[in-house]
C-alpha atoms as a PDB file:
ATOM      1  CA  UNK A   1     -34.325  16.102 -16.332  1.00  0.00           C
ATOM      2  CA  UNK A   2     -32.960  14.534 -13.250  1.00  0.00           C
ATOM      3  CA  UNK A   3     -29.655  15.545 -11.877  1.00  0.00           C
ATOM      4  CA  UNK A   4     -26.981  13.007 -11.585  1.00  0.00           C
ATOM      5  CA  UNK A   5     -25.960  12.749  -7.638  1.00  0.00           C
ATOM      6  CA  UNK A   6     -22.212  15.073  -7.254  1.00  0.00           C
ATOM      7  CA  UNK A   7     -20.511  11.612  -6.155  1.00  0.00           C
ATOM      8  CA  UNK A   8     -21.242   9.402  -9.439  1.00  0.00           C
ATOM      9  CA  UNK A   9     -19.948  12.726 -11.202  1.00  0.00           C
ATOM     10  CA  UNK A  10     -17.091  13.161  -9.303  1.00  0.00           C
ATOM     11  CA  UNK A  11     -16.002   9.334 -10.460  1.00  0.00           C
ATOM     12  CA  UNK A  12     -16.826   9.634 -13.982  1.00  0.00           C
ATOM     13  CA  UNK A  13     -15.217  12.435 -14.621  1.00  0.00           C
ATOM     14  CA  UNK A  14     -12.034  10.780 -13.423  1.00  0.00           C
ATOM     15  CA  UNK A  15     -12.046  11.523 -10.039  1.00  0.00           C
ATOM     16  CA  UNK A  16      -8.442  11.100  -8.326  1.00  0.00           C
ATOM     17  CA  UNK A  17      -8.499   7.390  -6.730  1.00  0.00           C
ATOM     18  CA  UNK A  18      -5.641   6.803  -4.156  1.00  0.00           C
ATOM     19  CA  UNK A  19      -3.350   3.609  -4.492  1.00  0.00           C
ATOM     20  CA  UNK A  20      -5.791   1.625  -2.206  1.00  0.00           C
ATOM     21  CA  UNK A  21      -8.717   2.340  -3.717  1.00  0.00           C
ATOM     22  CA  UNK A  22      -7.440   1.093  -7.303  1.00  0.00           C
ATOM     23  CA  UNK A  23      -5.940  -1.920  -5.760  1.00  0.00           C
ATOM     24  CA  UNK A  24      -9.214  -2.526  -4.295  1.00  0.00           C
ATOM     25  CA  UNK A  25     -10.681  -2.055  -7.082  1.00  0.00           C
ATOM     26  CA  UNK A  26      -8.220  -4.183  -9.448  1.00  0.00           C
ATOM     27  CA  UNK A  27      -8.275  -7.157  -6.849  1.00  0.00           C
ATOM     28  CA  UNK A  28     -12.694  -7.599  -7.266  1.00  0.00           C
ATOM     29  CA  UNK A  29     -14.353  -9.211 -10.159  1.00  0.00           C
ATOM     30  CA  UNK A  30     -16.633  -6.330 -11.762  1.00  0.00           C
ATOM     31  CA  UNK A  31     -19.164  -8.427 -12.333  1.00  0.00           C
ATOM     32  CA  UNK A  32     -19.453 -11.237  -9.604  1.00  0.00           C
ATOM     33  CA  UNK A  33     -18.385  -8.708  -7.058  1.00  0.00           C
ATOM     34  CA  UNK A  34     -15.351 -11.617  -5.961  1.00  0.00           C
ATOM     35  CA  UNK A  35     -12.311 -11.101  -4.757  1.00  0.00           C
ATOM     36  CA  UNK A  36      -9.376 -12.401  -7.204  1.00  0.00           C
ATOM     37  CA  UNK A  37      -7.124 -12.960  -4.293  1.00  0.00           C
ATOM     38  CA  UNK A  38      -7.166 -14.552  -0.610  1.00  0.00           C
ATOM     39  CA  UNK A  39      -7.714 -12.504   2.640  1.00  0.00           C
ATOM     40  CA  UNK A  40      -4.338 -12.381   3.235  1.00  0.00           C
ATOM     41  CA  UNK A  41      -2.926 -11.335   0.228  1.00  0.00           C
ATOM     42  CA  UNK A  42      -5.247  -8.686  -0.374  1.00  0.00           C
ATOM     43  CA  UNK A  43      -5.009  -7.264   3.216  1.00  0.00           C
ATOM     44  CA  UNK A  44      -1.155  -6.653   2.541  1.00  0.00           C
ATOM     45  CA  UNK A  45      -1.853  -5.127  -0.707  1.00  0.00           C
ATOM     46  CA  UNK A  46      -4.777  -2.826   1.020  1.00  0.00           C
ATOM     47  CA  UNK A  47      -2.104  -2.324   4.073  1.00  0.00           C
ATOM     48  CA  UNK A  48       0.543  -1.782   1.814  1.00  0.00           C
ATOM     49  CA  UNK A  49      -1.229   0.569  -0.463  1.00  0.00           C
ATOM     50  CA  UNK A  50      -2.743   2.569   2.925  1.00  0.00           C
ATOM     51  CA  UNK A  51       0.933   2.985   4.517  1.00  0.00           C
ATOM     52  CA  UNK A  52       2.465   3.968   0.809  1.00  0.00           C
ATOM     53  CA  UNK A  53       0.133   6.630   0.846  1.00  0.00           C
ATOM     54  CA  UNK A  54       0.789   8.205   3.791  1.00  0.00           C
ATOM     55  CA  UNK A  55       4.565   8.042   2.702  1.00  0.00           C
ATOM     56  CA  UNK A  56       4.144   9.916  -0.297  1.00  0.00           C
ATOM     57  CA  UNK A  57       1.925  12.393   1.321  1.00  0.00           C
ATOM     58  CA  UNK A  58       4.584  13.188   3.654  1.00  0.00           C
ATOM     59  CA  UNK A  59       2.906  12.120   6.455  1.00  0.00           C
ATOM     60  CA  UNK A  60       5.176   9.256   6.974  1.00  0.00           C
ATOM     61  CA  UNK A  61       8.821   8.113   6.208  1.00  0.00           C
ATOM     62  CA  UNK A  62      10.335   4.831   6.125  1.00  0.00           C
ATOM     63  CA  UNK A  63      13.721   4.252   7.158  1.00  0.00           C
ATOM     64  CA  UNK A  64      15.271   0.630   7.611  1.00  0.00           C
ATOM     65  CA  UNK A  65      11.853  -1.000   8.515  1.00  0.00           C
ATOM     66  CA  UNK A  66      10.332   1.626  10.711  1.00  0.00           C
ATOM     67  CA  UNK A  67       7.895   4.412  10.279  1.00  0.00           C
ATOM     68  CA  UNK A  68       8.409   7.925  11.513  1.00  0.00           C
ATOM     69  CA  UNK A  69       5.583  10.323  11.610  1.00  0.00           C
ATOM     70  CA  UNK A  70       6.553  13.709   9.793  1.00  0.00           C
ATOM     71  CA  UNK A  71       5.291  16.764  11.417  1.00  0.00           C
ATOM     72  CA  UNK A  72       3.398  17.882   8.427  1.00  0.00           C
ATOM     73  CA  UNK A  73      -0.013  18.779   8.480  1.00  0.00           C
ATOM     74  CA  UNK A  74      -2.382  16.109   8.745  1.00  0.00           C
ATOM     75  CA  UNK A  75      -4.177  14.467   5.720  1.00  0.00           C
ATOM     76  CA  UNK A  76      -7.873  15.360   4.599  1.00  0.00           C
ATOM     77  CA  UNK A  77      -8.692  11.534   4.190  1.00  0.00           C
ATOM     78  CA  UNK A  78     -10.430   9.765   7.286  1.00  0.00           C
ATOM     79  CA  UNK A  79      -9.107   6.853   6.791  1.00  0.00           C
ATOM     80  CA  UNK A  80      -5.264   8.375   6.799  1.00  0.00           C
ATOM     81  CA  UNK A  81      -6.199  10.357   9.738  1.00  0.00           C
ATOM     82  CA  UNK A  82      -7.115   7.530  12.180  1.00  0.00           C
ATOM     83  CA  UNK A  83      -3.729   5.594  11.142  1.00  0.00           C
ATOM     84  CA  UNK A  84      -1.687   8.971  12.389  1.00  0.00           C
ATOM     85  CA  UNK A  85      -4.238   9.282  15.368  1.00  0.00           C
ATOM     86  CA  UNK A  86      -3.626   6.073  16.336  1.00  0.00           C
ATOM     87  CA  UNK A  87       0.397   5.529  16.116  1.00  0.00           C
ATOM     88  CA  UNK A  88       0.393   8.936  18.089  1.00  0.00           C
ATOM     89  CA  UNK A  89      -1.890   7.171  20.923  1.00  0.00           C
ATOM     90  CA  UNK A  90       0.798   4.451  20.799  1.00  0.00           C
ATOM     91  CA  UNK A  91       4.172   6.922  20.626  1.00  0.00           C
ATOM     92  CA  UNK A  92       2.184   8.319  24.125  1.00  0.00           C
ATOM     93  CA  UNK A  93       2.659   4.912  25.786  1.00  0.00           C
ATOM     94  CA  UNK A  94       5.883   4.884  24.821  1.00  0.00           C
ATOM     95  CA  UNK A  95       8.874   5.032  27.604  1.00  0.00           C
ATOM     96  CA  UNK A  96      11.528   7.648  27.774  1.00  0.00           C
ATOM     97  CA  UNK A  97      14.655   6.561  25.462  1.00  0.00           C
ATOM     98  CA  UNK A  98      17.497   5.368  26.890  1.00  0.00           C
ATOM     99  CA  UNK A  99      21.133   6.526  26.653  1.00  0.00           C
ATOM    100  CA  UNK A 100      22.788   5.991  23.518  1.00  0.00           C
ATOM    101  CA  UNK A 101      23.841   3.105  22.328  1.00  0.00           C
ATOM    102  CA  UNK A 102      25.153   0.866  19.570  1.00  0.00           C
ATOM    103  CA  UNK A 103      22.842  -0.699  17.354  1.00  0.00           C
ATOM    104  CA  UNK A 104      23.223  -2.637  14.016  1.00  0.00           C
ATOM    105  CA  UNK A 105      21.398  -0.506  10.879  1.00  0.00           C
ATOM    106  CA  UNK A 106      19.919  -2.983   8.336  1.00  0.00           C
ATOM    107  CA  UNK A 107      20.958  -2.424   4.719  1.00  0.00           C
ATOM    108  CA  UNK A 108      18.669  -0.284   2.779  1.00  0.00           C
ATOM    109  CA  UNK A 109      18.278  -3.171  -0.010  1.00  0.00           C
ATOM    110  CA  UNK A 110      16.832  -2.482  -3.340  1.00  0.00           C
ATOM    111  CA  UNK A 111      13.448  -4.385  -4.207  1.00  0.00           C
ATOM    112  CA  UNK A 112      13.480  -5.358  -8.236  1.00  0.00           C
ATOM    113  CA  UNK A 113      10.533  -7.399  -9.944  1.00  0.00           C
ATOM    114  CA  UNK A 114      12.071 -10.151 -11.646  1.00  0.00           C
ATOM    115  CA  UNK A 115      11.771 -10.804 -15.438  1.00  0.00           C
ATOM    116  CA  UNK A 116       9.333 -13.229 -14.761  1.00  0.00           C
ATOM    117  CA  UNK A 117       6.424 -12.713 -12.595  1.00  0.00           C
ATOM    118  CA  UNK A 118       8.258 -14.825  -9.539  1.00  0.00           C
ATOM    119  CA  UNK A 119       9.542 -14.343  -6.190  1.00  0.00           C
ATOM    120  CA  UNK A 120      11.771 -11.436  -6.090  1.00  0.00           C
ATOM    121  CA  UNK A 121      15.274 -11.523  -4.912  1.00  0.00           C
ATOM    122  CA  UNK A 122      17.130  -8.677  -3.649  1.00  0.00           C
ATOM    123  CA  UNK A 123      21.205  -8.484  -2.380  1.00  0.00           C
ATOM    124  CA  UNK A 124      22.249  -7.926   1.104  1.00  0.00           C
ATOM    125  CA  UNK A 125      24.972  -5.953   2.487  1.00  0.00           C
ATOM    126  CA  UNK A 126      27.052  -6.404   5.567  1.00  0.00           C
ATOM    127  CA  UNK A 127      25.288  -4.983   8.395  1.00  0.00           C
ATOM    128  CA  UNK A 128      27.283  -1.803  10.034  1.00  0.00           C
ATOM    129  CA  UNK A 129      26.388   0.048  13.923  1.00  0.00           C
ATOM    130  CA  UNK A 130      25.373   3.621  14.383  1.00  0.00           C
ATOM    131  CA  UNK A 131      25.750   5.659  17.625  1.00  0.00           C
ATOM    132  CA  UNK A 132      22.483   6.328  18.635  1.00  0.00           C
ATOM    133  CA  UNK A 133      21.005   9.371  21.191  1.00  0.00           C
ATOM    134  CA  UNK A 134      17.366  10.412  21.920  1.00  0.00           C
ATOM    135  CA  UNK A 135      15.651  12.845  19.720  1.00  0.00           C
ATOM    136  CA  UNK A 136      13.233  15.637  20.965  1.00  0.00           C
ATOM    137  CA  UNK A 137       9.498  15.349  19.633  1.00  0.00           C
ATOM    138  CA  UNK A 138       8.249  18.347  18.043  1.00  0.00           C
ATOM    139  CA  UNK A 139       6.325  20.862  19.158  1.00  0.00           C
ATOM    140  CA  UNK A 140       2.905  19.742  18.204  1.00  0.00           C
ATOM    141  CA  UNK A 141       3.556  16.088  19.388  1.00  0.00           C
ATOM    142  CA  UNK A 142       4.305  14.654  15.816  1.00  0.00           C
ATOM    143  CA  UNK A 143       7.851  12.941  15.894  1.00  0.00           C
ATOM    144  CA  UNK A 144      10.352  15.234  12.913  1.00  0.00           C
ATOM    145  CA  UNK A 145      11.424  13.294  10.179  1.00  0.00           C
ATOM    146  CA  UNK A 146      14.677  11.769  10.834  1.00  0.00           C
ATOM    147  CA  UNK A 147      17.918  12.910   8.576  1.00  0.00           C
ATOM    148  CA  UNK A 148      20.194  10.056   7.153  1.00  0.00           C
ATOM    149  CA  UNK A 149      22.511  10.869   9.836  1.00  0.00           C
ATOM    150  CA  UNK A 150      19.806  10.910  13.376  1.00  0.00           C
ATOM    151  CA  UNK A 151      17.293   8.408  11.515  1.00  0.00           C
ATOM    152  CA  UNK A 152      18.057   5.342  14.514  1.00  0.00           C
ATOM    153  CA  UNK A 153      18.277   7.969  17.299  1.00  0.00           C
ATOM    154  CA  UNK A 154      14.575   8.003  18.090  1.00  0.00           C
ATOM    155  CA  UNK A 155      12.063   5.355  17.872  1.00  0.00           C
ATOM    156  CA  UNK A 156       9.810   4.384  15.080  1.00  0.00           C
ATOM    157  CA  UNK A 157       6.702   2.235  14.308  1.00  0.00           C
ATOM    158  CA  UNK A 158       8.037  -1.045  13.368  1.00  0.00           C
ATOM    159  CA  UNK A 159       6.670  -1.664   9.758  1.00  0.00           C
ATOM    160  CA  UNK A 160       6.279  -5.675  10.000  1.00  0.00           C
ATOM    161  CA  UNK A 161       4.049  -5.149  12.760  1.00  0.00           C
ATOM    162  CA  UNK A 162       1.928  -1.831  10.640  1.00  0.00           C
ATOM    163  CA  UNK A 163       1.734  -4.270   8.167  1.00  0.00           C
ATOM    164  CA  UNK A 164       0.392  -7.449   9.771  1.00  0.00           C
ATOM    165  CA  UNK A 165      -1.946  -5.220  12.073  1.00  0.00           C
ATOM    166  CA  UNK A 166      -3.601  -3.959   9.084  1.00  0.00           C
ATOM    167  CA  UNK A 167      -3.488  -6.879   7.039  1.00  0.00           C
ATOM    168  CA  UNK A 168      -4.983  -8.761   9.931  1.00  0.00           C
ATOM    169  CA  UNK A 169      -9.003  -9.411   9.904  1.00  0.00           C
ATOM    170  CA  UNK A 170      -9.862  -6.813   6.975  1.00  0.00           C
ATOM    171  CA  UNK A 171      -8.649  -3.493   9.231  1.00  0.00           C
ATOM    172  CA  UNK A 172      -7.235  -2.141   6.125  1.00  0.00           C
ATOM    173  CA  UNK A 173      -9.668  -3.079   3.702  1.00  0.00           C
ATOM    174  CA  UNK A 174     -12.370  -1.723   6.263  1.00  0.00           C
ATOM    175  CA  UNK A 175     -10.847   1.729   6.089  1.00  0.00           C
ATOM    176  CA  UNK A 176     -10.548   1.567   2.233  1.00  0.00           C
ATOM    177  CA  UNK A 177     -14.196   0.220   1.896  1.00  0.00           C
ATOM    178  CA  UNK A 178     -15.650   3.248   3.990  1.00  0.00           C
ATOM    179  CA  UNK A 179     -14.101   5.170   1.313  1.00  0.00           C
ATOM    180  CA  UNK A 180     -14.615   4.045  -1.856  1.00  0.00           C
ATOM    181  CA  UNK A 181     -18.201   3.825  -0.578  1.00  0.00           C
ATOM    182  CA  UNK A 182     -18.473   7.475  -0.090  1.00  0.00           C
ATOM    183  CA  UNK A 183     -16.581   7.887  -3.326  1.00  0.00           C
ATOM    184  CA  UNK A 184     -19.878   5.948  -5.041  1.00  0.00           C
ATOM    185  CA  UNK A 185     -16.964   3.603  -6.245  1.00  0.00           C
ATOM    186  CA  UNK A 186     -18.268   0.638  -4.788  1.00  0.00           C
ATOM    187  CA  UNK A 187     -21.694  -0.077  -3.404  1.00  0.00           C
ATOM    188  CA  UNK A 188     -23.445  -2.721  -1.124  1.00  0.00           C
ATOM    189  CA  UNK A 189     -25.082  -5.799  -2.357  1.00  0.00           C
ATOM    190  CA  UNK A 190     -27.474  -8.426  -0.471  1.00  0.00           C
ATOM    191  CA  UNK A 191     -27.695 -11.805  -1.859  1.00  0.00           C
ATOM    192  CA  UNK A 192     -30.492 -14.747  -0.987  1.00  0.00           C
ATOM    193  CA  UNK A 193     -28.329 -17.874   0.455  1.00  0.00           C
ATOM    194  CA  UNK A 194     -30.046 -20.932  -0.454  1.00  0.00           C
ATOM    195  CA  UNK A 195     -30.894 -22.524   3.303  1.00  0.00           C
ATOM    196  CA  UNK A 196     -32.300 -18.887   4.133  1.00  0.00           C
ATOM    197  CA  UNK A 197     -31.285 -15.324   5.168  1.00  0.00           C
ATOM    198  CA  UNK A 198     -28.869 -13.523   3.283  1.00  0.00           C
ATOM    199  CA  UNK A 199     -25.549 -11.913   2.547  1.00  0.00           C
ATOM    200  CA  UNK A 200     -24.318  -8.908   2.453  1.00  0.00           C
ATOM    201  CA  UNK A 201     -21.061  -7.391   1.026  1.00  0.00           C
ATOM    202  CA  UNK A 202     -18.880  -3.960  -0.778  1.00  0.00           C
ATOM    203  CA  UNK A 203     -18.273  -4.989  -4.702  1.00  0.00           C
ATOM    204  CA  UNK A 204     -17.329  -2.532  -7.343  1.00  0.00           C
ATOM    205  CA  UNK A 205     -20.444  -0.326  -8.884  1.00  0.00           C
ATOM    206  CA  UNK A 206     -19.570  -1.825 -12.143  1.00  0.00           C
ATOM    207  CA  UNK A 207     -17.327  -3.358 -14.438  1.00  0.00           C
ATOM    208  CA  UNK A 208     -15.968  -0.500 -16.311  1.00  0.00           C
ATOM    209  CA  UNK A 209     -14.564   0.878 -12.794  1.00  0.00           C
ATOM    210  CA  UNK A 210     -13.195  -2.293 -11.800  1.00  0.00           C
ATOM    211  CA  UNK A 211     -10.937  -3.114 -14.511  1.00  0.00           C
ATOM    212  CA  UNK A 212      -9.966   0.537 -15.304  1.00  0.00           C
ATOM    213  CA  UNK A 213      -7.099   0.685 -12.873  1.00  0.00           C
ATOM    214  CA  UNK A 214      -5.345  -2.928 -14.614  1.00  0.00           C
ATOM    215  CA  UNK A 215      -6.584  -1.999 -18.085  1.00  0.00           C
ATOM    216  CA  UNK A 216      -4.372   1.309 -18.000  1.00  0.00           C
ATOM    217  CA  UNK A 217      -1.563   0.070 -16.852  1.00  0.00           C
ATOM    218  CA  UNK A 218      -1.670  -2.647 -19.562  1.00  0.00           C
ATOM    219  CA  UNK A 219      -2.230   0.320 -22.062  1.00  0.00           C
ATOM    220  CA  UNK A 220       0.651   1.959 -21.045  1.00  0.00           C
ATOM    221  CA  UNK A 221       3.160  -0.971 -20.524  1.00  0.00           C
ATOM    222  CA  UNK A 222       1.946  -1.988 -24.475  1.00  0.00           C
ATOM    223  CA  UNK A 223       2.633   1.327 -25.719  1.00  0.00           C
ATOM    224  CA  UNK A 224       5.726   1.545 -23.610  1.00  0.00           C
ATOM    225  CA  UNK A 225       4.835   4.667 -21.867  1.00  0.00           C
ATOM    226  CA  UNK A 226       6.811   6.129 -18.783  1.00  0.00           C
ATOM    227  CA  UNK A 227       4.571   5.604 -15.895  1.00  0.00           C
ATOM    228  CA  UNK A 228       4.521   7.676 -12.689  1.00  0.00           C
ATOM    229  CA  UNK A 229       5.016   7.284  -8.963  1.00  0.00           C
ATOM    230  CA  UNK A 230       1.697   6.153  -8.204  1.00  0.00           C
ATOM    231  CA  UNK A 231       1.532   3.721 -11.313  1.00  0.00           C
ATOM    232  CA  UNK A 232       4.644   1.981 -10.490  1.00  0.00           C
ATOM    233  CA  UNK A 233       3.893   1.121  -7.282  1.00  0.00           C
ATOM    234  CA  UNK A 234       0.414  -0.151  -8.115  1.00  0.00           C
ATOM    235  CA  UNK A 235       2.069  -2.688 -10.721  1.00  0.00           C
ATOM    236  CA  UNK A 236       4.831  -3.377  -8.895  1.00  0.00           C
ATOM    237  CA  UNK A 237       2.113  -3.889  -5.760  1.00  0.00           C
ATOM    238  CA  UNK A 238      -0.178  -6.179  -8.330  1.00  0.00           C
ATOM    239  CA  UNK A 239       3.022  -8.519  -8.851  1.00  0.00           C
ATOM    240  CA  UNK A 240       3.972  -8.439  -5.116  1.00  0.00           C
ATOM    241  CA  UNK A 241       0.590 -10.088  -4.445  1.00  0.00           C
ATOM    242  CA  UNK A 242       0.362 -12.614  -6.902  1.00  0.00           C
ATOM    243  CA  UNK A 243      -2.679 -10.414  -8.576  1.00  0.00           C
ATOM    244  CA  UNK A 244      -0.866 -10.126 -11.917  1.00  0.00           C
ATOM    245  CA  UNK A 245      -2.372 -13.757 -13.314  1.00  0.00           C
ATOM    246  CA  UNK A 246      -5.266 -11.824 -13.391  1.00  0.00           C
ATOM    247  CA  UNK A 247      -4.667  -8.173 -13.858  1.00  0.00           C
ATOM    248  CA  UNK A 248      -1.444  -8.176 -16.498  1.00  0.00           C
ATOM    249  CA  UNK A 249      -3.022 -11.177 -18.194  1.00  0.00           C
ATOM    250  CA  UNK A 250      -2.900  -9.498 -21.765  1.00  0.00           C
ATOM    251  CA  UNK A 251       0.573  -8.882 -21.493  1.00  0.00           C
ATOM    252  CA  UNK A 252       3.227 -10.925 -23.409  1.00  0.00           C
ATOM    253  CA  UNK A 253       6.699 -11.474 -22.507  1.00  0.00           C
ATOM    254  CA  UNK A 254       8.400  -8.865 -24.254  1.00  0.00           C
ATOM    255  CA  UNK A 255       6.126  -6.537 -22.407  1.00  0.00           C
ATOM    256  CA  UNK A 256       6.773  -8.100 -18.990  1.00  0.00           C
ATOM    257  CA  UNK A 257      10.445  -7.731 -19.393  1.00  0.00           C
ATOM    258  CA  UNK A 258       9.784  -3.889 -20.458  1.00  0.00           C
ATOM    259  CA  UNK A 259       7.824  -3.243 -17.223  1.00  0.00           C
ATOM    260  CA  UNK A 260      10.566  -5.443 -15.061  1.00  0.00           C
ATOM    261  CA  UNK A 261      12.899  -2.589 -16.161  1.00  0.00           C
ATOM    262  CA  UNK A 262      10.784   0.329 -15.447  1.00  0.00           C
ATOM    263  CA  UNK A 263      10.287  -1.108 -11.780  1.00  0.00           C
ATOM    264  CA  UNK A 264      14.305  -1.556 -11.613  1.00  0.00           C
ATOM    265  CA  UNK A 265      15.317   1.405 -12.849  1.00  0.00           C
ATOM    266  CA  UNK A 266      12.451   4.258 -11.602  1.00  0.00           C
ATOM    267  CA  UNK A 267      11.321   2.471  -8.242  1.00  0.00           C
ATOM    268  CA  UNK A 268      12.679   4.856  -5.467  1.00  0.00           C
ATOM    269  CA  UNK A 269      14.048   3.417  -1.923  1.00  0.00           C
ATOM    270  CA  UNK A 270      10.889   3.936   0.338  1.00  0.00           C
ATOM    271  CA  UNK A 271       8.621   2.121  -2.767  1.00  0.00           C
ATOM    272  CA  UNK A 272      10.729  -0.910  -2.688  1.00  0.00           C
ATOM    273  CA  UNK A 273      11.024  -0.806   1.272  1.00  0.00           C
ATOM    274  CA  UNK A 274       7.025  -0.473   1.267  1.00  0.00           C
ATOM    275  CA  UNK A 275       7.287  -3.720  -1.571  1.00  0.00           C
ATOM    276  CA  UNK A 276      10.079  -6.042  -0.021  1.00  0.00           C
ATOM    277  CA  UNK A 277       7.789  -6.620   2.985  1.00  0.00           C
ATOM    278  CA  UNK A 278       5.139  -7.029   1.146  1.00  0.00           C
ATOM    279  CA  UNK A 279       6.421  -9.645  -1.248  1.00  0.00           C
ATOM    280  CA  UNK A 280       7.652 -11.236   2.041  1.00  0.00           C
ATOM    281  CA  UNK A 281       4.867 -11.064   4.361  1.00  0.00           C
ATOM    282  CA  UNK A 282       2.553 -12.559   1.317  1.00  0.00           C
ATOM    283  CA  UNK A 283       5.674 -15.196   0.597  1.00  0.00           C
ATOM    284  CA  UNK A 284       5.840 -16.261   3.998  1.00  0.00           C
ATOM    285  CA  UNK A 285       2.237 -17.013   4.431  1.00  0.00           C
ATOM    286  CA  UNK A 286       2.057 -19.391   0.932  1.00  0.00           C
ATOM    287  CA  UNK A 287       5.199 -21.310   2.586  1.00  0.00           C
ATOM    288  CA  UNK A 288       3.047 -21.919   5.788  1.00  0.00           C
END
């Protein structure tokens, strides 16, 4: 009897898929292979996905639209390593900081999904200033995690900038591809084109694990079950990017309005930082 290969195991016995990887997955037709959104929109929701990862993982933190690397130990992922490896090449270029000095601190704002599947709104505060002094790098190189009191006395990675660079020509979806292609989640295909030679692109291996990642969350919002960390921000992420006409499609109002309130009541503050410039960046570029 022939053996099944250890990847195509590893997958169907419910492997653990990151958030990427299952918004990758959620955002391809399973059987044309298609995407169900633009370029843009699904870049943000790979980039998105990629820097919410390294968040939870503790590799990152987000404070007031900048990213500070943690100086935990590095992530086993490839594609999470060369994001670290490269905003450490870029804190190297960095110059000295200067004395301290006064600085407005944005609001942390909360991000809620609106009843309807809209734009999303959030208040604003009145800005306040911080005093503001250098901060010492740690030992191995890897900036410490700021406290709520020293978080603007260092610099960070601007997120807006994380964000578009990933976004920006597929770098995000390149580093989730490479991985879901190891994973034997997805797999190449080469297609005739009809004045000669041919194409080639990454589509899901099949139906079943292309539509698992919206099909459980639709399952679970029906049956009104809690969902976690990693499930909230993938819905929340689907409605962020406009990928809900497809994805939520079975659900009816009443169970809209039940997962509107599990995003505004169990979203936590680096989620709906990670989602507010998101729903922006994708906002802005539909206005354009």
């Amino acid at each position: 009897m022939k053996r099944e290969p250890e990847v195509r195991r590893r997958v169907d016995m419910g492997y653990h898929r990151s958030l990427a990887d299952e918004f990758w997955l959620a955002a391809h037709d399973g059987v044309k292979g298609q995407p169900r959104l633009g370029p843009w929109a699904l870049g943000v929701g790979l980039a998105t996905a990629l820097l919410a990862e390294l968040v939870y993982g503790g590799h990152l933190q987000l404070y007031d639209g900048e990213l500070f690397r943690s100086g935990a130990d590095g992530p086993d992922d490839p594609a999470l390593r060369s994001l670290l490896s490269k905003m450490q090449s870029e804190e190297q270029s960095w110059a000295p900081p200067d004395m301290p000095v006064d600085v407005p601190v944005r609001p942390r704002e909360g991000w809620q999904a609106a009843a309807s599947y809209g734009r999303h709104g959030y208040a604003r505060t009145p800005e306040r200033s911080v005093r503001t002094s250098p901060l010492r790098a740690a030992p191995d190189g890897a900036l410490m995690p700021p406290t709520e009191e020293t978080r603007h006395r260092r610099r960070g990675h601007r997120h807006e900038e994380w964000l578009s660079y990933l976004a920006y020509q597929g770098r995000g979806e390149a580093l989730v591809a490479d991985r879901l292609s190891r994973l034997g989640l997805a797999v190449v295909r080469q297609e005739r084109r009809l004045l000669g030679g041919t194409t080639t692109s990454l589509v899901p291996r099949d139906s079943v694990v292309s539509g698992t990642p919206a099909n459980r969350l639709s399952i679970a919002v029906q049956s009104r079950a809690r969902l976690g960390r990693d499930e909230l921000f993938l819905a929340a992420l689907i409605l962020a990017t406009g990928l809900h006409l497809h994805a939520f499609a079975t659900l009816d109002p009443a169970d809209r309005s039940y997962l509107s309130d599990l995003l505004r009541r169990d979203l936590d503050e680096p989620s709906r930082e990670l989602l507010r410039a998101a729903d922006a960046a994708v906002g802005e570029a539909a206005m354009r």
